[in-house]
PDB file of N, CA and C in Angstrom:
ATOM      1  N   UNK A   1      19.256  15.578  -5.101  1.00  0.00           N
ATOM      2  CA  UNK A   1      19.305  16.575  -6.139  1.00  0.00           C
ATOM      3  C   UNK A   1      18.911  17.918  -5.524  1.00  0.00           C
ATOM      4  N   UNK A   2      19.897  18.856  -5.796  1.00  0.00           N
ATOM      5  CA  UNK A   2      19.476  20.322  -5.192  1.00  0.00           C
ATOM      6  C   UNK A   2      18.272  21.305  -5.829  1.00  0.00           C
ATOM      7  N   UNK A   3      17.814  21.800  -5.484  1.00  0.00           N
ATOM      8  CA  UNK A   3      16.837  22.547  -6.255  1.00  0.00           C
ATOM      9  C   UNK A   3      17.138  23.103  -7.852  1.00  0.00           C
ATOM     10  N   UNK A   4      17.708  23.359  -7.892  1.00  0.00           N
ATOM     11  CA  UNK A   4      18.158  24.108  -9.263  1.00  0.00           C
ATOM     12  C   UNK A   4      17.860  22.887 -10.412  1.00  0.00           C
ATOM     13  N   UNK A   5      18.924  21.658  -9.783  1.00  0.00           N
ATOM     14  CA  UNK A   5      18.629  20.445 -10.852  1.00  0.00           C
ATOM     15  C   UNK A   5      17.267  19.605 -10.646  1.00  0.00           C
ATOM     16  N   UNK A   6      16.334  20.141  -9.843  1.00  0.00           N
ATOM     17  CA  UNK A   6      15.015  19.299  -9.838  1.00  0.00           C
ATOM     18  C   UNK A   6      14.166  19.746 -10.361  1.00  0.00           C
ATOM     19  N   UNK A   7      14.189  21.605 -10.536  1.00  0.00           N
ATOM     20  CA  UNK A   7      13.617  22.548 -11.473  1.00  0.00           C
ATOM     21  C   UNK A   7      13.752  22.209 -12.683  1.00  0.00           C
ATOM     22  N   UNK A   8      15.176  21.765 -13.358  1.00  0.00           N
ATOM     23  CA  UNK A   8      15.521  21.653 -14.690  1.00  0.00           C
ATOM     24  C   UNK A   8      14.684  20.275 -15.108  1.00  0.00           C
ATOM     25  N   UNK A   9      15.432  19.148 -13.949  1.00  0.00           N
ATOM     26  CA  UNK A   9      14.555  17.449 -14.883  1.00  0.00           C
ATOM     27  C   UNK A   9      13.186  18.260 -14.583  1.00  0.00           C
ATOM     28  N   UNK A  10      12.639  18.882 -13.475  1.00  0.00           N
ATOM     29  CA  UNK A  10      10.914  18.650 -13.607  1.00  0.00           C
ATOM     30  C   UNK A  10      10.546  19.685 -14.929  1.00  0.00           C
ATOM     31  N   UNK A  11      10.688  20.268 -15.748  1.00  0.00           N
ATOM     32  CA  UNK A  11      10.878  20.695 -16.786  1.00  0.00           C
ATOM     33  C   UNK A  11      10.213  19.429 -17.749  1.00  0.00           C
ATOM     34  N   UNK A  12      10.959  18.768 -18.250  1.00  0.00           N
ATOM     35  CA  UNK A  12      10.941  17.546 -18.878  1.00  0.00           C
ATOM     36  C   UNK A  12       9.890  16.390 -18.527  1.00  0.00           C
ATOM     37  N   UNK A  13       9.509  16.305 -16.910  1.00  0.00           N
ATOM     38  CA  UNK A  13       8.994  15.174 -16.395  1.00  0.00           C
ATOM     39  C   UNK A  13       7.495  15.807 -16.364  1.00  0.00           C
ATOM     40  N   UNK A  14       7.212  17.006 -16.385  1.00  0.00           N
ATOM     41  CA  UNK A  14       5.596  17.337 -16.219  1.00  0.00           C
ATOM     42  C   UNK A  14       5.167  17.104 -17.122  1.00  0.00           C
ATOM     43  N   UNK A  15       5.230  17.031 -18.430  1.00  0.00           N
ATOM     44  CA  UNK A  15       4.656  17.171 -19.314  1.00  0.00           C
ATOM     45  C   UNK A  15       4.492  15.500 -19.330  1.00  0.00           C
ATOM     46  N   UNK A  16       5.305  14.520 -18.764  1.00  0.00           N
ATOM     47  CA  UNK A  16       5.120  12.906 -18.634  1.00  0.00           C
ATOM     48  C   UNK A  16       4.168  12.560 -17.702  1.00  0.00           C
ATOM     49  N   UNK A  17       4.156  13.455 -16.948  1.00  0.00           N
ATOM     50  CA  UNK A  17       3.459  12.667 -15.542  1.00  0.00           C
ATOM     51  C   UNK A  17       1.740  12.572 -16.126  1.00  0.00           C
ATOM     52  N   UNK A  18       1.399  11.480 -15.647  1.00  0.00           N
ATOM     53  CA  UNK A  18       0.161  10.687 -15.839  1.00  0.00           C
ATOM     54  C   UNK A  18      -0.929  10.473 -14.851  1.00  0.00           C
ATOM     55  N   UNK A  19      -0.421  10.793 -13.563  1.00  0.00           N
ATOM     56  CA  UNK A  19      -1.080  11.138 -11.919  1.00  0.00           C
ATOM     57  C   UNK A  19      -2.021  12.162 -11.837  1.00  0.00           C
ATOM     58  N   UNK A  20      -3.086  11.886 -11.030  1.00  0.00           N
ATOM     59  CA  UNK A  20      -4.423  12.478 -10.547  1.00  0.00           C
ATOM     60  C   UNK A  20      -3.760  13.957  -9.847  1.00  0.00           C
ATOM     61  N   UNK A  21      -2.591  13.482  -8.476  1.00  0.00           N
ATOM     62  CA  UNK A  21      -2.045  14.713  -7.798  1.00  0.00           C
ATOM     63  C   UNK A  21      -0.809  14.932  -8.349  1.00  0.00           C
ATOM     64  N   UNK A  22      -0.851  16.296  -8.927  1.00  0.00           N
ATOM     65  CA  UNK A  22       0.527  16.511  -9.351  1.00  0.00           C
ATOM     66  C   UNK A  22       1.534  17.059  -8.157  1.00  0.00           C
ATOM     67  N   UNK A  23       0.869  17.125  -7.109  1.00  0.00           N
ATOM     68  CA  UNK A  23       1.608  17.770  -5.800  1.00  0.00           C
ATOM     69  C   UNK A  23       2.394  16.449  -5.477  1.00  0.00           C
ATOM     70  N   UNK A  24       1.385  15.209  -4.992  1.00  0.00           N
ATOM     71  CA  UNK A  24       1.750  13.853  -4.609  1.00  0.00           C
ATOM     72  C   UNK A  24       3.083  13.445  -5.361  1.00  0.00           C
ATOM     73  N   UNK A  25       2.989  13.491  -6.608  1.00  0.00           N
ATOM     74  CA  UNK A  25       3.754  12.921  -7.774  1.00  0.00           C
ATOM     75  C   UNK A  25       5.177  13.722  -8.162  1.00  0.00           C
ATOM     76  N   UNK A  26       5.148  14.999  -7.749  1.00  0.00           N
ATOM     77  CA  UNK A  26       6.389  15.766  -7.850  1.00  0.00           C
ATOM     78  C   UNK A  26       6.911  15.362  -6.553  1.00  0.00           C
ATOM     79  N   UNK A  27       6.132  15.455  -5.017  1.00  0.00           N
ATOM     80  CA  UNK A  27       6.986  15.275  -4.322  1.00  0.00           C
ATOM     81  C   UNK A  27       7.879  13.686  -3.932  1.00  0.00           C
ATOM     82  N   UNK A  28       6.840  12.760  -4.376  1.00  0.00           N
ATOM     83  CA  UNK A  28       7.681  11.494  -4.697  1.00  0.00           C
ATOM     84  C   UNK A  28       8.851  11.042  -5.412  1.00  0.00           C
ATOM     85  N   UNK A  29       8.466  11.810  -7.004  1.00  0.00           N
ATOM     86  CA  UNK A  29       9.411  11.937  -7.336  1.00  0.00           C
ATOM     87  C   UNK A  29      10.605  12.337  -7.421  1.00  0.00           C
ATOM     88  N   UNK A  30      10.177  13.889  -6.939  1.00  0.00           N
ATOM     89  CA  UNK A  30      11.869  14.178  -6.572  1.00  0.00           C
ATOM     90  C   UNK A  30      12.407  14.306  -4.589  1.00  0.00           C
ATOM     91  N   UNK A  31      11.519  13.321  -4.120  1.00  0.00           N
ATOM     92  CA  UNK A  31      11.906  13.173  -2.479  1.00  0.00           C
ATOM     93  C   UNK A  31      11.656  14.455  -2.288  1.00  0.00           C
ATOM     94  N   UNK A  32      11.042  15.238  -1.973  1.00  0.00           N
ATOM     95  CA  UNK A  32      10.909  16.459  -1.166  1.00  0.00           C
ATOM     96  C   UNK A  32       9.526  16.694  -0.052  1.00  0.00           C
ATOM     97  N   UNK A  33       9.992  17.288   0.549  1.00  0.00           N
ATOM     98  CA  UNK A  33       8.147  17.344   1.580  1.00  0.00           C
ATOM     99  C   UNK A  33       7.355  18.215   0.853  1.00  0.00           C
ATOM    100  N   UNK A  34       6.089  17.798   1.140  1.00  0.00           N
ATOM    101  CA  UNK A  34       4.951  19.040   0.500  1.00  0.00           C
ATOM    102  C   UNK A  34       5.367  20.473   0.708  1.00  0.00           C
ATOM    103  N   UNK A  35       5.802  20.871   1.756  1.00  0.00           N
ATOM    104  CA  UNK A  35       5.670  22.733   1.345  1.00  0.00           C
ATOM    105  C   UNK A  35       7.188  23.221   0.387  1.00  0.00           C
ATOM    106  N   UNK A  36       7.829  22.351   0.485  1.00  0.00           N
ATOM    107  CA  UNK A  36       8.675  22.122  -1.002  1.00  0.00           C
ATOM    108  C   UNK A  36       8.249  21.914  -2.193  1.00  0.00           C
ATOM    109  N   UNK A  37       7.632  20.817  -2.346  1.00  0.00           N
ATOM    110  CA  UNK A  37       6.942  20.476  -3.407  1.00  0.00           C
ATOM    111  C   UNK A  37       6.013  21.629  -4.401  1.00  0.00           C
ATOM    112  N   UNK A  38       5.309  22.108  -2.939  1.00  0.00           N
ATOM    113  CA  UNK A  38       4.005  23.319  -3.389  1.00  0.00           C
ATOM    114  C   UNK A  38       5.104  24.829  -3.910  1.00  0.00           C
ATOM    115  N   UNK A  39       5.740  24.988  -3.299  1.00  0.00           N
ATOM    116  CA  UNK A  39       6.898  26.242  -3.428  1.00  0.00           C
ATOM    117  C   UNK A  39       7.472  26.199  -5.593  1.00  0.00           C
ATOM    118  N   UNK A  40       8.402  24.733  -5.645  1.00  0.00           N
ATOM    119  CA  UNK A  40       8.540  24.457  -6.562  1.00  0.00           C
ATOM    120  C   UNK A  40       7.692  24.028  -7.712  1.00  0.00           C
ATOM    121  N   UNK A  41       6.723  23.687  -7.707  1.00  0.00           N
ATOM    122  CA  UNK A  41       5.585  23.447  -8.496  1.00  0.00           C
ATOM    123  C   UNK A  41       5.507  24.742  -9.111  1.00  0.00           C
ATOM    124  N   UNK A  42       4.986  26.035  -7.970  1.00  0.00           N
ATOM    125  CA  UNK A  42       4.765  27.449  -8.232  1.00  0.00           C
ATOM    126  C   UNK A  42       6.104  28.300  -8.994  1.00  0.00           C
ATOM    127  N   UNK A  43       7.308  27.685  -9.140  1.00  0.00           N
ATOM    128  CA  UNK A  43       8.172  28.694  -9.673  1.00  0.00           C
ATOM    129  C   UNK A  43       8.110  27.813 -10.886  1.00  0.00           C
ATOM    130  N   UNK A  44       7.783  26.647 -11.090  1.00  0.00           N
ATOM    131  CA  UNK A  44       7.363  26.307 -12.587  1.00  0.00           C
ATOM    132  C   UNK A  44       6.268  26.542 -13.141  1.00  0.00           C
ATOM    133  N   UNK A  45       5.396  27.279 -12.657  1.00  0.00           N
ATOM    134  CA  UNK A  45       4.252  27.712 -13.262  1.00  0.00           C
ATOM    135  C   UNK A  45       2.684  27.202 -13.005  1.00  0.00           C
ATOM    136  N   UNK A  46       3.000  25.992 -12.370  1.00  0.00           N
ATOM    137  CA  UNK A  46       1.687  25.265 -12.603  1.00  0.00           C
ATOM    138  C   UNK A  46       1.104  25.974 -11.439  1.00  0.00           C
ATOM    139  N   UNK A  47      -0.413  26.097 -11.644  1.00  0.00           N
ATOM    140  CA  UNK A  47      -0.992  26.242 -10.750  1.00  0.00           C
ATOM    141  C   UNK A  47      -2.148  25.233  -9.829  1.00  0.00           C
ATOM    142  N   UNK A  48      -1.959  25.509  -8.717  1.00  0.00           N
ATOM    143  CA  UNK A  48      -2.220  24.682  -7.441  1.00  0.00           C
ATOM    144  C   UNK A  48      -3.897  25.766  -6.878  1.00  0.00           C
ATOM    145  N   UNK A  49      -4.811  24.380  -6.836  1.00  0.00           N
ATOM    146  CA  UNK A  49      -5.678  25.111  -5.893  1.00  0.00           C
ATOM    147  C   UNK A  49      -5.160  25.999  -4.149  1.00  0.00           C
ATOM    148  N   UNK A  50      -5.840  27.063  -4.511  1.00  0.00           N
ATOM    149  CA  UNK A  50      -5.343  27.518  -3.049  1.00  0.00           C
ATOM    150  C   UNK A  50      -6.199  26.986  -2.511  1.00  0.00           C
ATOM    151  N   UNK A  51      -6.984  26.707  -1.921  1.00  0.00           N
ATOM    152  CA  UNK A  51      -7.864  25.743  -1.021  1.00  0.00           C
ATOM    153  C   UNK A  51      -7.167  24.851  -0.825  1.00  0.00           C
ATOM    154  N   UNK A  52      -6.077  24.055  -1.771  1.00  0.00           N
ATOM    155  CA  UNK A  52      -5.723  22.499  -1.527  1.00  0.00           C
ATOM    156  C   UNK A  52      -4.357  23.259  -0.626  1.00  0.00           C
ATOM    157  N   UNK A  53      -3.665  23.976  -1.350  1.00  0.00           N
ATOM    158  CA  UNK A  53      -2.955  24.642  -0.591  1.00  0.00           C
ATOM    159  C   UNK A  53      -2.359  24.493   1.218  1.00  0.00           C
ATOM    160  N   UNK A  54      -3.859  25.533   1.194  1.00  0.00           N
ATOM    161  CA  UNK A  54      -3.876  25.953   2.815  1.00  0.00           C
ATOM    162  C   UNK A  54      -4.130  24.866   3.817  1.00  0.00           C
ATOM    163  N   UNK A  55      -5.265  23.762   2.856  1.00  0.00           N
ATOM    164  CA  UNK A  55      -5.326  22.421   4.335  1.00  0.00           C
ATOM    165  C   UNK A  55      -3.866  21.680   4.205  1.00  0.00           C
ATOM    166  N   UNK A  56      -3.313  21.882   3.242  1.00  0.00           N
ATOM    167  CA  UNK A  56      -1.602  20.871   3.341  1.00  0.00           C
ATOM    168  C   UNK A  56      -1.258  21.671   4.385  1.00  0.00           C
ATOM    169  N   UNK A  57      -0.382  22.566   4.087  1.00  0.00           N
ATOM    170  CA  UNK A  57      -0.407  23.774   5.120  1.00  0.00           C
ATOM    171  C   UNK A  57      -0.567  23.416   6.221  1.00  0.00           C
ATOM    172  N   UNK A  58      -1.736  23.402   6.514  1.00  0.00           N
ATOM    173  CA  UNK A  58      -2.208  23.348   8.121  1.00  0.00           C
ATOM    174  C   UNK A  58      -2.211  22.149   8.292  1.00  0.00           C
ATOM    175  N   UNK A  59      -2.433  20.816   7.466  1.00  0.00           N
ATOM    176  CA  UNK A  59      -1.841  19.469   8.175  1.00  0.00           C
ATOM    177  C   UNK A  59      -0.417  19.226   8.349  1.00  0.00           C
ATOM    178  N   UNK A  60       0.280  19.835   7.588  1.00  0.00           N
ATOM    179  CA  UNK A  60       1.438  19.929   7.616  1.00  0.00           C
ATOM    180  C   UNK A  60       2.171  20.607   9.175  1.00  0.00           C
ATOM    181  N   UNK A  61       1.321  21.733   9.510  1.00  0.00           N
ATOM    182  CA  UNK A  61       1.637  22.721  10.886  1.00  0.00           C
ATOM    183  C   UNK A  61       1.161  21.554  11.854  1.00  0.00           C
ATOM    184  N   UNK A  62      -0.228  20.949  11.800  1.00  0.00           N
ATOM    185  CA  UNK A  62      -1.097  19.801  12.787  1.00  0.00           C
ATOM    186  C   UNK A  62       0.281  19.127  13.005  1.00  0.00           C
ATOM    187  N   UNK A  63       0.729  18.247  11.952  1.00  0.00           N
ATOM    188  CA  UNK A  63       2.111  17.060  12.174  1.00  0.00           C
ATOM    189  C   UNK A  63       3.268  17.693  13.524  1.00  0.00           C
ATOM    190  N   UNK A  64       3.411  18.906  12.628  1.00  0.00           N
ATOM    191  CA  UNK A  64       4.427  19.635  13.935  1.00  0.00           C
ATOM    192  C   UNK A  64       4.239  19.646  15.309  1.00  0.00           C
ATOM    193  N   UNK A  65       3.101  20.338  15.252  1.00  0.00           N
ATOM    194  CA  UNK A  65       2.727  20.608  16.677  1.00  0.00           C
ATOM    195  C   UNK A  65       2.336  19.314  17.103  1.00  0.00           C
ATOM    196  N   UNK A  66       1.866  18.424  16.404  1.00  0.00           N
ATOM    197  CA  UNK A  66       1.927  16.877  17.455  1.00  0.00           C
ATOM    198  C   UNK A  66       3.640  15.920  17.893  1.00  0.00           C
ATOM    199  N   UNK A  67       4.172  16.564  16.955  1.00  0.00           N
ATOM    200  CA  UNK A  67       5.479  16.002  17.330  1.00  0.00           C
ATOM    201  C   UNK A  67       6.087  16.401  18.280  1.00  0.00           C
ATOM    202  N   UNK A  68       6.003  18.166  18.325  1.00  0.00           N
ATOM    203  CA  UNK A  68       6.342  19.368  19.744  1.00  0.00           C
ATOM    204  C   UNK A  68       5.676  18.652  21.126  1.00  0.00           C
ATOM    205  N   UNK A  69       4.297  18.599  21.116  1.00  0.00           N
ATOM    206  CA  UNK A  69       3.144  18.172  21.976  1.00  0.00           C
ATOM    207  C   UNK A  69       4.438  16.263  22.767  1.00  0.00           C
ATOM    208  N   UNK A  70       4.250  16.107  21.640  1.00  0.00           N
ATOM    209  CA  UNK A  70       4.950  14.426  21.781  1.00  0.00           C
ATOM    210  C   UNK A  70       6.051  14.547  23.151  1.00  0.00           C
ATOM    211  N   UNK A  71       7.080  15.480  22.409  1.00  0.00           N
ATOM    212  CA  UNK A  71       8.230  15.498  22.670  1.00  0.00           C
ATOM    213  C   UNK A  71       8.245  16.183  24.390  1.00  0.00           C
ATOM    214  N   UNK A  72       7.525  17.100  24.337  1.00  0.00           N
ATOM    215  CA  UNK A  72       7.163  17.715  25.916  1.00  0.00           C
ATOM    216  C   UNK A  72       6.580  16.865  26.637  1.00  0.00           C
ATOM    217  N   UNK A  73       5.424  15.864  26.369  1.00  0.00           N
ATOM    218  CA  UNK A  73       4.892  15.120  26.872  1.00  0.00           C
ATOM    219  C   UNK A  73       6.295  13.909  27.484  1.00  0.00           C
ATOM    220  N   UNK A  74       6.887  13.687  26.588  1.00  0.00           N
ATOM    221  CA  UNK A  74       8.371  12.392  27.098  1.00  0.00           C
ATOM    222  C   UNK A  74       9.091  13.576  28.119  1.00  0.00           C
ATOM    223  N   UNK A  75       9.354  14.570  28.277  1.00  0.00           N
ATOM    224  CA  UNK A  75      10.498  15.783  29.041  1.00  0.00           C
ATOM    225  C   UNK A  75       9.512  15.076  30.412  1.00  0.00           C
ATOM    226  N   UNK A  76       8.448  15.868  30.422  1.00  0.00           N
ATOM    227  CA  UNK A  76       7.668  15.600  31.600  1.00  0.00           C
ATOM    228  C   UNK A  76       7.710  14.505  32.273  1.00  0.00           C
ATOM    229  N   UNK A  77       7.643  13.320  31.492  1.00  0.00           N
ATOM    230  CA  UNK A  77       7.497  11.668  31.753  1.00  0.00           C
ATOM    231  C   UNK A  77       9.049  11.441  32.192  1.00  0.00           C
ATOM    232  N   UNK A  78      10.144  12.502  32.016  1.00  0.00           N
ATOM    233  CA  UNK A  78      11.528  11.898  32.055  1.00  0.00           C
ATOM    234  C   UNK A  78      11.217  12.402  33.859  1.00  0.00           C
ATOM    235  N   UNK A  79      11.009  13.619  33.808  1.00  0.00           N
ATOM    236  CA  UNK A  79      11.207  14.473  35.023  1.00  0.00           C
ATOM    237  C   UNK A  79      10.787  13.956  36.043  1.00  0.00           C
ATOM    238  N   UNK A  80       9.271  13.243  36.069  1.00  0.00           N
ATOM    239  CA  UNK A  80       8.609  12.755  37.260  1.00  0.00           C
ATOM    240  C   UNK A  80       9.260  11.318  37.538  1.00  0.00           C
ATOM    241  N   UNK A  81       9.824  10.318  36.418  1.00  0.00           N
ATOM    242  CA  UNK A  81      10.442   8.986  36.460  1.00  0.00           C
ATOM    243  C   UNK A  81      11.886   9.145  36.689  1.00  0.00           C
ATOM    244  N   UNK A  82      12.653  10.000  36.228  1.00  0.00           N
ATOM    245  CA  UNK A  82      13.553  10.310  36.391  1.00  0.00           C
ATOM    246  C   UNK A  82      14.491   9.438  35.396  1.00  0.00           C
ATOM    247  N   UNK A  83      13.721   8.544  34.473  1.00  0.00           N
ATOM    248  CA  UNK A  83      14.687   7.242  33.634  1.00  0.00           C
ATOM    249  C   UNK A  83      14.544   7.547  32.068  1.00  0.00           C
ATOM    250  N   UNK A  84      15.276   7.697  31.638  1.00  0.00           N
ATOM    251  CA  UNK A  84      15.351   8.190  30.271  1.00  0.00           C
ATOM    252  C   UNK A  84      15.290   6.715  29.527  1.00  0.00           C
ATOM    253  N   UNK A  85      14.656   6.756  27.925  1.00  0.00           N
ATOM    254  CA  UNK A  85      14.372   5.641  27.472  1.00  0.00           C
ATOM    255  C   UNK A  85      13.333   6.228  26.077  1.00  0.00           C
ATOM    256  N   UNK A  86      13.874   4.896  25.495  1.00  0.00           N
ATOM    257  CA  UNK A  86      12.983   5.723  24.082  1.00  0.00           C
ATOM    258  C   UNK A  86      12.761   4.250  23.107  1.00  0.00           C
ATOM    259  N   UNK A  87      12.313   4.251  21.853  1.00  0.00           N
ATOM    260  CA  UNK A  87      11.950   2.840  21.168  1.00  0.00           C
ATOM    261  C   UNK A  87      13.039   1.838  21.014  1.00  0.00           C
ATOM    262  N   UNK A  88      14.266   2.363  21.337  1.00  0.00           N
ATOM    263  CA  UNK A  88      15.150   1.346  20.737  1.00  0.00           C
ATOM    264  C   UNK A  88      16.068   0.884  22.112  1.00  0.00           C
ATOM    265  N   UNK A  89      15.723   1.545  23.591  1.00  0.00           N
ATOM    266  CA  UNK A  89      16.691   1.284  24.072  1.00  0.00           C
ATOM    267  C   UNK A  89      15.613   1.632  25.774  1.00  0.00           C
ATOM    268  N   UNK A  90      15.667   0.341  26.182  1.00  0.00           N
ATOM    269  CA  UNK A  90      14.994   0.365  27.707  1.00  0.00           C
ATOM    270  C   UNK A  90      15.234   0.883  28.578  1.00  0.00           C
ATOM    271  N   UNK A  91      16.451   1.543  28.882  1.00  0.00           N
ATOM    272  CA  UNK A  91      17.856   2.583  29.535  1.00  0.00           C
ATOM    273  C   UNK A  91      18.800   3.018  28.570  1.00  0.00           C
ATOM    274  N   UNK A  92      18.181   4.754  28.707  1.00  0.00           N
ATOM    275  CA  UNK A  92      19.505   5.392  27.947  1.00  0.00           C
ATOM    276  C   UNK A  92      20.741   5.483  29.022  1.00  0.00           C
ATOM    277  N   UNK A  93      21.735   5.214  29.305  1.00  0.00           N
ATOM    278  CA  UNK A  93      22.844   5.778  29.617  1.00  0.00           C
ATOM    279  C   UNK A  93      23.532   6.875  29.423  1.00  0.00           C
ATOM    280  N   UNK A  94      23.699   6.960  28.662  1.00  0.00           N
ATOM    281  CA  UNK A  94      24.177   8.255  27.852  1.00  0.00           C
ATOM    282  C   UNK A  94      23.817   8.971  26.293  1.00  0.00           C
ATOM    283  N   UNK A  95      24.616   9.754  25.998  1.00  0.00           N
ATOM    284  CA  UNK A  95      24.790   9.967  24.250  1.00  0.00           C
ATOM    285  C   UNK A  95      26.081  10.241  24.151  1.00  0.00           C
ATOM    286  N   UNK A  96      26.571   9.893  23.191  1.00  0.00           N
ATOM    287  CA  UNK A  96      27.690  10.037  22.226  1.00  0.00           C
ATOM    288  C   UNK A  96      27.838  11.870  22.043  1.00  0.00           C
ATOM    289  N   UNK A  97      29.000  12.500  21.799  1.00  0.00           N
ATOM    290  CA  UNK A  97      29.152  13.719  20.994  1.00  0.00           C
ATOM    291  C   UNK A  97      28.436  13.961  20.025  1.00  0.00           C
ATOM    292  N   UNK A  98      28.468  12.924  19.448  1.00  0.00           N
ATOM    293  CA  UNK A  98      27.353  13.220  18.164  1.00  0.00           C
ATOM    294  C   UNK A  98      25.746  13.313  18.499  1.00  0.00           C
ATOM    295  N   UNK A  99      25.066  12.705  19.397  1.00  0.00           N
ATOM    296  CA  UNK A  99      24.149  12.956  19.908  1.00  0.00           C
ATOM    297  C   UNK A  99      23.638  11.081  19.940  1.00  0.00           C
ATOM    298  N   UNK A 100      24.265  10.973  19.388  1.00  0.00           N
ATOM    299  CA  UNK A 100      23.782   8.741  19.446  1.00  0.00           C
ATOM    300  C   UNK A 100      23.796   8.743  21.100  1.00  0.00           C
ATOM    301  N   UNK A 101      22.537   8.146  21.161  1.00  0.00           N
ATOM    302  CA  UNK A 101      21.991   6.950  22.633  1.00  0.00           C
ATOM    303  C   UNK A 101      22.596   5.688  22.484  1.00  0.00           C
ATOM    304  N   UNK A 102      23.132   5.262  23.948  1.00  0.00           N
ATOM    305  CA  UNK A 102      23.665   4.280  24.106  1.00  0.00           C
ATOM    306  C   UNK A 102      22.987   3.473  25.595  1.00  0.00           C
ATOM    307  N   UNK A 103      22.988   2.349  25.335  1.00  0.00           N
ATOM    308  CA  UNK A 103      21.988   1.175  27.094  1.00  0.00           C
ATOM    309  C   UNK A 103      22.064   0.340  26.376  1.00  0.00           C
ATOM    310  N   UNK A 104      20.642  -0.065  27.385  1.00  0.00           N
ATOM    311  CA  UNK A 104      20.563  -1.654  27.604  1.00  0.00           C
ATOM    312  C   UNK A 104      19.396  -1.206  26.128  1.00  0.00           C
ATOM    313  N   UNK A 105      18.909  -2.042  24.908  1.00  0.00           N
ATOM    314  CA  UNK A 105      18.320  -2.181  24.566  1.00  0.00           C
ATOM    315  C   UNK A 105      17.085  -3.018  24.608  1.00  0.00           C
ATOM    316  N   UNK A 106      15.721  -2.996  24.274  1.00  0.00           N
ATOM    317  CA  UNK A 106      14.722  -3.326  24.549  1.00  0.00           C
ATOM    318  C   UNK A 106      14.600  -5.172  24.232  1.00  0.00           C
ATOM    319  N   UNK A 107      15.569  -5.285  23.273  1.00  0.00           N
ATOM    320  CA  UNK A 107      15.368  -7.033  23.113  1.00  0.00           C
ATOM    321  C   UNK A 107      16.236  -7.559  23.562  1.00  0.00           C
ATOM    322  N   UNK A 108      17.332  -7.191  25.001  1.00  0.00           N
ATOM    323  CA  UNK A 108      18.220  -7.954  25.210  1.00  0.00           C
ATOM    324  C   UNK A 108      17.534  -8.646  26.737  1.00  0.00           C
TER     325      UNK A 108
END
């Protein structure tokens, strides 16, 4: 559902919801990540502690930068081993155009 129609049902659904976090509970409900969630909440009116705010926020930035951190950490590990490889596949060979990995996989 695109924004426009998640604005309209959440219209209807706040006034139902029965949940402690209304942040938790909008973003479940309509699948979206928290700084979505927090964005849309705010053009419907409700208001959100800013305190609760800013630590989403910044756990939200923490997640990133450990995934960045992650991802440099495997570049490095490719460079000195020279063997590319990742959870699903013990030797990458290649990728596809589309960007799909193709090998030997890890349970064969």
């Amino acid at each position: 559902m695109k924004q426009p129609g998640r604005l309209q049902s959440a219209k209807s659904w706040l006034p139902t919801y029965k949940g402690k976090n209304i942040l938790q509970g909008y973003r479940k409900q309509y699948g979206v990540d928290l700084l979505c969630a927090i964005r849309e909440l705010e053009i419907l009116g409700i208001a959100l502690n800013p305190e609760y705010i800013k630590a989403v926020k910044q756990s939200v930035e923490g997640g990133l930068l450990a995934r960045k951190r992650k991802k440099i950490e495997k570049q490095e590990e490719l460079e000195v081993y020279g063997v590319d490889y990742d959870e699903y596949f013990s030797f990458i060979a290649g990728h596809t155009e589309g960007g799909a990995s193709y090998g030997v996989p890890w349970e064969s």
